[in-house]
Protein backbone atom coordinates (compact mmCIF):
# COMPACT_ATOMS: atom_id res chain seq x y z
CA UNK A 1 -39.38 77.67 -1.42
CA UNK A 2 -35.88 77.68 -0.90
CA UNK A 3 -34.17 75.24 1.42
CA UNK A 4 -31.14 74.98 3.56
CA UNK A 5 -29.21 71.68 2.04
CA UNK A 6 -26.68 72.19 4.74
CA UNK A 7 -29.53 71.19 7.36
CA UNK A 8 -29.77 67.36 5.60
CA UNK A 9 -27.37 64.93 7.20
CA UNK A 10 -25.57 64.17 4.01
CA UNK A 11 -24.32 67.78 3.58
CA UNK A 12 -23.33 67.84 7.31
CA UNK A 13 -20.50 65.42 7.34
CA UNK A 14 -17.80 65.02 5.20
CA UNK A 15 -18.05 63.91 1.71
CA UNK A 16 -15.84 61.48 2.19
CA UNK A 17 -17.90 60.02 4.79
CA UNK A 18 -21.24 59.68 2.64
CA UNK A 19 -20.81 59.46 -1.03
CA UNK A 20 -18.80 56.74 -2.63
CA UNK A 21 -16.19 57.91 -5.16
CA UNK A 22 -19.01 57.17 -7.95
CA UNK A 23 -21.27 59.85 -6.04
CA UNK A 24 -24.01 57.25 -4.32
CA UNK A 25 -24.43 56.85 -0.93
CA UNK A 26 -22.43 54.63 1.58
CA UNK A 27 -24.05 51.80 3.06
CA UNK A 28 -23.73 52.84 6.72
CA UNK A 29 -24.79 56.33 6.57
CA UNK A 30 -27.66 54.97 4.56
CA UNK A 31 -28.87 52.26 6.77
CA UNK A 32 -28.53 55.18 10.08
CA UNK A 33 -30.53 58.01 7.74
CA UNK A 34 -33.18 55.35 7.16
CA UNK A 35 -34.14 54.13 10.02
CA UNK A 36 -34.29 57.37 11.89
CA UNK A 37 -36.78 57.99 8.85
CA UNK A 38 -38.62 54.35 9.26
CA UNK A 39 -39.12 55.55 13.02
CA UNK A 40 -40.76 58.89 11.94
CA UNK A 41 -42.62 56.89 9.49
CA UNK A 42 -43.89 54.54 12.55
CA UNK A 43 -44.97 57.91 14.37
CA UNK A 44 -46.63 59.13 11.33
CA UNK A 45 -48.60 55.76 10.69
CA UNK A 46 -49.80 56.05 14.51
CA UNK A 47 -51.19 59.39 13.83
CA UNK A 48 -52.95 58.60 11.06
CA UNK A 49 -54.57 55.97 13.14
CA UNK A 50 -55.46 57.63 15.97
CA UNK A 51 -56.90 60.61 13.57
CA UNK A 52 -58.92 58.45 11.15
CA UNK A 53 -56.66 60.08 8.52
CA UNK A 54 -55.94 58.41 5.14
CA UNK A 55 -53.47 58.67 2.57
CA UNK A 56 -52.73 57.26 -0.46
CA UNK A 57 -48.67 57.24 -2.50
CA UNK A 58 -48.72 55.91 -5.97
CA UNK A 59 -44.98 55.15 -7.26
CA UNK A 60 -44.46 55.44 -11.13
CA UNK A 61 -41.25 54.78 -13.59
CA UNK A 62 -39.93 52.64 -16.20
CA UNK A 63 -38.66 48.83 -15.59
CA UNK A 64 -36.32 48.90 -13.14
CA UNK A 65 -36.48 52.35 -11.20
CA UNK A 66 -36.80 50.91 -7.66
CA UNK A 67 -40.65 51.28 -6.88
CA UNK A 68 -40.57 47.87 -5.54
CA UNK A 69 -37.61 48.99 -3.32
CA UNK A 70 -38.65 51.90 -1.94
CA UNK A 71 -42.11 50.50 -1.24
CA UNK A 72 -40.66 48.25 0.41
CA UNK A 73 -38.46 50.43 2.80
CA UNK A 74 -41.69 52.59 3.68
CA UNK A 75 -43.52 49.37 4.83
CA UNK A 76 -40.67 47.54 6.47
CA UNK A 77 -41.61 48.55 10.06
CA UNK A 78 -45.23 49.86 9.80
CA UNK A 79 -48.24 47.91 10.88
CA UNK A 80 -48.90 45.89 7.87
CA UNK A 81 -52.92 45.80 9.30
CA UNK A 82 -53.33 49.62 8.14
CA UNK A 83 -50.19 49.74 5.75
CA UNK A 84 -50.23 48.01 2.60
CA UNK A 85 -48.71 48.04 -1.11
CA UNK A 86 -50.82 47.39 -4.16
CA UNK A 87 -49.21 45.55 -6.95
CA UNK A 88 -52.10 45.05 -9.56
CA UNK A 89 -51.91 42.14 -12.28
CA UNK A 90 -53.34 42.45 -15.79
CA UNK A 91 -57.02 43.06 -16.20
CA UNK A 92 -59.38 40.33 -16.33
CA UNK A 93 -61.96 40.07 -19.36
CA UNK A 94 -64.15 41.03 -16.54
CA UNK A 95 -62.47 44.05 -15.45
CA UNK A 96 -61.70 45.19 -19.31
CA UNK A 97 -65.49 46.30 -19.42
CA UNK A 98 -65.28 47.97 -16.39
CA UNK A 99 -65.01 51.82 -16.06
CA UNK A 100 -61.08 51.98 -16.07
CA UNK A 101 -60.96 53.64 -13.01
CA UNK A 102 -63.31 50.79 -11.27
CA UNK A 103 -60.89 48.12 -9.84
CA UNK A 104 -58.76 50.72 -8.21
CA UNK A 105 -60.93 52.22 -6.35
CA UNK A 106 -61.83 49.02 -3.88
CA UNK A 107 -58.17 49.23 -2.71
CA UNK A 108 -58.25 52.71 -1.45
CA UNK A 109 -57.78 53.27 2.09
CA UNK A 110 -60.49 53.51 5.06
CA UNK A 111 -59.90 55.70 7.93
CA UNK A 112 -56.72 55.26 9.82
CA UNK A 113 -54.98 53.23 6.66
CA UNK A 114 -51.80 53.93 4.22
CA UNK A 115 -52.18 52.37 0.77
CA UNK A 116 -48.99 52.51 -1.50
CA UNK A 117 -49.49 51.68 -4.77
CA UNK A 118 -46.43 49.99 -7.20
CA UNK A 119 -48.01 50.92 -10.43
CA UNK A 120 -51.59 52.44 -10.65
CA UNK A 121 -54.20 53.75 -12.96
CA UNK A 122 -51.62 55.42 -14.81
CA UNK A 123 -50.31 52.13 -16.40
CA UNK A 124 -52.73 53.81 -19.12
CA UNK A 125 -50.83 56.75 -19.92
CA UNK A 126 -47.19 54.60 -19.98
CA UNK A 127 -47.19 51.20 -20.74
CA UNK A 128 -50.56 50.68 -22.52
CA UNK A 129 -50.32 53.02 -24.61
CA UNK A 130 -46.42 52.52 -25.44
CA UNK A 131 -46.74 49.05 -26.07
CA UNK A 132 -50.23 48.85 -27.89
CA UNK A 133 -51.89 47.54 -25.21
CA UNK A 134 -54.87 49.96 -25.36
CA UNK A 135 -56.12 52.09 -28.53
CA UNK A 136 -55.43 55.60 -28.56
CA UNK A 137 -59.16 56.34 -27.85
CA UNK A 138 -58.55 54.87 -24.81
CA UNK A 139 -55.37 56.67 -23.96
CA UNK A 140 -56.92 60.32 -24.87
CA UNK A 141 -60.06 59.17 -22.89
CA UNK A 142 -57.85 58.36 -19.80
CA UNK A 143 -55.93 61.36 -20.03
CA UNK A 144 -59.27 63.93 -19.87
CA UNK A 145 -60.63 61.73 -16.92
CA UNK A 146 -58.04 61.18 -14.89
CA UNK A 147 -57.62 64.82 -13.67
CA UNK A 148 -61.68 64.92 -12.36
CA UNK A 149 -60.73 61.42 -10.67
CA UNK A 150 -57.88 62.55 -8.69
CA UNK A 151 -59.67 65.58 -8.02
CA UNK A 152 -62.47 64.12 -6.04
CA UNK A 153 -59.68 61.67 -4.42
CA UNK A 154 -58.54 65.05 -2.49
CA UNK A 155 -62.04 66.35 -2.59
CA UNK A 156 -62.77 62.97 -0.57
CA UNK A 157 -59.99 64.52 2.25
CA UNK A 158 -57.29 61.61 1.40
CA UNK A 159 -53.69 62.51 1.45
CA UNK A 160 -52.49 61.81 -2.09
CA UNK A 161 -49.00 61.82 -3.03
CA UNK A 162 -47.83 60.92 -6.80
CA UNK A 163 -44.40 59.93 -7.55
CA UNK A 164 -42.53 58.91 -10.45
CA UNK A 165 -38.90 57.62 -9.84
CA UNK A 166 -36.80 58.81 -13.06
CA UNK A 167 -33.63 56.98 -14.60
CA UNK A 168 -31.23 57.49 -17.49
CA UNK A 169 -31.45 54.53 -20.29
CA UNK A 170 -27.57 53.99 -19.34
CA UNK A 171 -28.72 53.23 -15.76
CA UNK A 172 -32.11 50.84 -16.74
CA UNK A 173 -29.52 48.77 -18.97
CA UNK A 174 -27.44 48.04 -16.23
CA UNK A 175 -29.74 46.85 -13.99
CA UNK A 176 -31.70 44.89 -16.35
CA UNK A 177 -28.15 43.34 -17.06
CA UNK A 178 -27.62 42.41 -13.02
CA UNK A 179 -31.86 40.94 -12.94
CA UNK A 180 -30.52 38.86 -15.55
CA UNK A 181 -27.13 37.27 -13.41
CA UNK A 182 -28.88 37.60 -9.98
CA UNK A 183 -30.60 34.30 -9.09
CA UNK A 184 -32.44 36.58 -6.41
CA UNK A 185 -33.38 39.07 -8.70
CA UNK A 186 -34.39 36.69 -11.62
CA UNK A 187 -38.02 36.65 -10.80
CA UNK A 188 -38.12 40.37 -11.34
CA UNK A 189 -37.13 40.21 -15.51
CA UNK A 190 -40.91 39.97 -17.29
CA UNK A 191 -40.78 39.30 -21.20
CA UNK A 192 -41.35 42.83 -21.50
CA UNK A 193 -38.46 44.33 -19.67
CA UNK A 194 -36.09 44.59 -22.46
CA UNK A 195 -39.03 46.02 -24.51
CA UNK A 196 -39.43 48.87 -22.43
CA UNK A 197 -35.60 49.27 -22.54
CA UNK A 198 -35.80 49.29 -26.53
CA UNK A 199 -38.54 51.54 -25.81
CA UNK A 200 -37.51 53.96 -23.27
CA UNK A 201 -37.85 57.23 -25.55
CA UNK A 202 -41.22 57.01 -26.07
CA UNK A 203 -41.52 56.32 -22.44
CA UNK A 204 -39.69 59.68 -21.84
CA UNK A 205 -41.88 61.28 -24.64
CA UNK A 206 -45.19 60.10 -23.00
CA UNK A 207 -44.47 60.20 -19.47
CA UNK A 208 -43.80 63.93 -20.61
CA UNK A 209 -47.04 64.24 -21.97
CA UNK A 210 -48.45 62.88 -18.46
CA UNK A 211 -46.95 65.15 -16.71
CA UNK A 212 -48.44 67.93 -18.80
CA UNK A 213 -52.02 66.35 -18.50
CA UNK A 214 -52.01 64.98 -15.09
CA UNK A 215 -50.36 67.53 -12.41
CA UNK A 216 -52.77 69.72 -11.03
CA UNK A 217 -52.56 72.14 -8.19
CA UNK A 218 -54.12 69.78 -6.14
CA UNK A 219 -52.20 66.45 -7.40
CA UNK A 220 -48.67 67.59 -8.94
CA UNK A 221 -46.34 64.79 -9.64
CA UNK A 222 -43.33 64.70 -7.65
CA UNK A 223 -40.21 63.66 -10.43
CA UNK A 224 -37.53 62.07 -8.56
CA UNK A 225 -34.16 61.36 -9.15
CA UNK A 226 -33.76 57.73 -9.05
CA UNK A 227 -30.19 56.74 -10.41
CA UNK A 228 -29.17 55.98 -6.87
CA UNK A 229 -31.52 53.84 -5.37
CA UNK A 230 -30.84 54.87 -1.87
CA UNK A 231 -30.53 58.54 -2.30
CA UNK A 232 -34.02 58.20 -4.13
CA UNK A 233 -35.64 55.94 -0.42
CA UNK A 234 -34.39 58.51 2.15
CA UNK A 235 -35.87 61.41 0.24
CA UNK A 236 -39.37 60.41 -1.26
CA UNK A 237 -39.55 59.51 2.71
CA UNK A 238 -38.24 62.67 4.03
CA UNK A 239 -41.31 64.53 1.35
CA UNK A 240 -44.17 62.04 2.67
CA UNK A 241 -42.92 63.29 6.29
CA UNK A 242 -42.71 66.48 5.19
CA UNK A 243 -46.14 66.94 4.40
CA UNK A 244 -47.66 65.66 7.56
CA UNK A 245 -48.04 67.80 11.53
CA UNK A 246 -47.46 64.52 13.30
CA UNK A 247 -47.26 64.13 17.08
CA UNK A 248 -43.76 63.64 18.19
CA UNK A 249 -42.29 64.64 14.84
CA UNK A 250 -38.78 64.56 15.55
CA UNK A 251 -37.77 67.97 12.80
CA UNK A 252 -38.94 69.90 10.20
CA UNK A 253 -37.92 67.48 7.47
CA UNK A 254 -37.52 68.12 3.63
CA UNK A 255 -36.75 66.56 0.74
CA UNK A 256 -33.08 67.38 -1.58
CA UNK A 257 -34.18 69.52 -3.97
CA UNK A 258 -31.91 67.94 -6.17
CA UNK A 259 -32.96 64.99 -5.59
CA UNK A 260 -37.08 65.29 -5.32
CA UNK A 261 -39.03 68.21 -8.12
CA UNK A 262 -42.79 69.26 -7.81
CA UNK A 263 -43.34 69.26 -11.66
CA UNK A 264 -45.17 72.35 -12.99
CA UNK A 265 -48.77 71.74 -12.80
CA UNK A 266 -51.81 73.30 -15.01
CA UNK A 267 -53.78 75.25 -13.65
């Protein structure tokens, strides 16, 4: 579907006005464009109470993308009571001989509830398997099951959004470089960080492979554009709101197309 990129508020003014000579946004006409988003998102939340809806975002990426950030932004003014992010640590020895899918599942969403998850099942088909932390049988298993899995999550009438936020190795190095000076942002830099870094084409070479695998007519994976953080917030908001009839929805909005890609899915 084509779309009208004058219509977004970034093409409307002056370029001088919204991009920074380096081509990201400017602080102020990010921090109006947001929260006239954050109050459609607070209209959207109420909707999905009052309907008994539920929906379900998982954000994907490498080290450093801005899942944390963007997360973040969604949640800042919604009801934290029926909107929550899940953030899972490392398996137990329990959990190891569970069905992989198992712990997961308890953090799904009941009626009238948003669950965003930073990182998901798909830590299998990325990390794991790029770093040796599960055996190829494992992977490959993953990989055949995961389809059927997400295909009863819609089957189940939950709103299910996938997401990967995509950045150039020249980009990840720099802001690995800044977690490493910024007392605020120390806590962020894990051990294996820099691994991924050294890593980060056969990231690109299986996250390409998961893409192949994984996005289905009725769960494609949304690739976006993540090199400026705050050009990456506004529209993986702008798509959630998108995809909703909410009372009160202020416009039709969509996503930069330039910004936000429905990969090709199998069929």
């Amino acid at each position: 579907m084509k779309v009208d990129l004058s219509k977004l508020p970034e093409y409307k003014e002056p370029k001088e006005k919204v991009f920074k000579k380096n081509g990201k946004l400017k602080n102020k006409f990010y921090e109006k464009e947001l929260l006239r988003l954050q109050i459609e998102l607070v209209k959207l939340q109420t909707w999905i109470k009052n309907n008994n809806k539920r929906m379900i975002a998982l954000f994907e990426g490498m080290d450093t993308a801005g899942k944390d950030g963007t997360i973040k932004r969604i949640l800042e003014h919604l009801n934290p009571r029926f909107a929550k992010s899940v953030a899972l640590d490392k398996p137990s020895d329990r959990e190891k001989t569970q069905w992989y899918f198992q712990r997961y599942v308890p953090h799904f969403p009941a009626g009238g509830e948003m669950v965003f998850f930073n990182r998901s099942w798909y830590n299998r088909a990325g990390v794991e398997i790029v770093m040796g932390f599960c055996t190829k049988e494992e992977y490959l298993k993953f990989m055949r099951q995961c389809p059927k899995f997400e295909e009863l999550i819609v089957e189940e009438g939950i709103k299910f959004f996938k997401y990967y936020l995509n950045i150039s190795k020249e980009e990840m190095y720099k802001r690995l470089k800044k977690r490493e000076t910024d007392p605020l942002k120390k806590w962020k830099l894990s051990a294996i960080d820099w691994k991924s870094y050294e890593h980060y084409d056969d990231y690109v070479k299986y996250r390409d492979d998961m893409f192949l695998a994984t996005s289905t007519p009725y769960a494609p994976w949304v690739i976006v554009d993540a090199n400026d953080k705050k050009r990456a917030r506004l529209n993986v908001i702008r798509d959630i709101l998108s995809q909703f009839d909410y009372d009160g929805k202020e416009e039709d909005f969509f996503a930069d197309p330039n910004i936000v890609k429905v990969v090709s899915h199998i069929e």
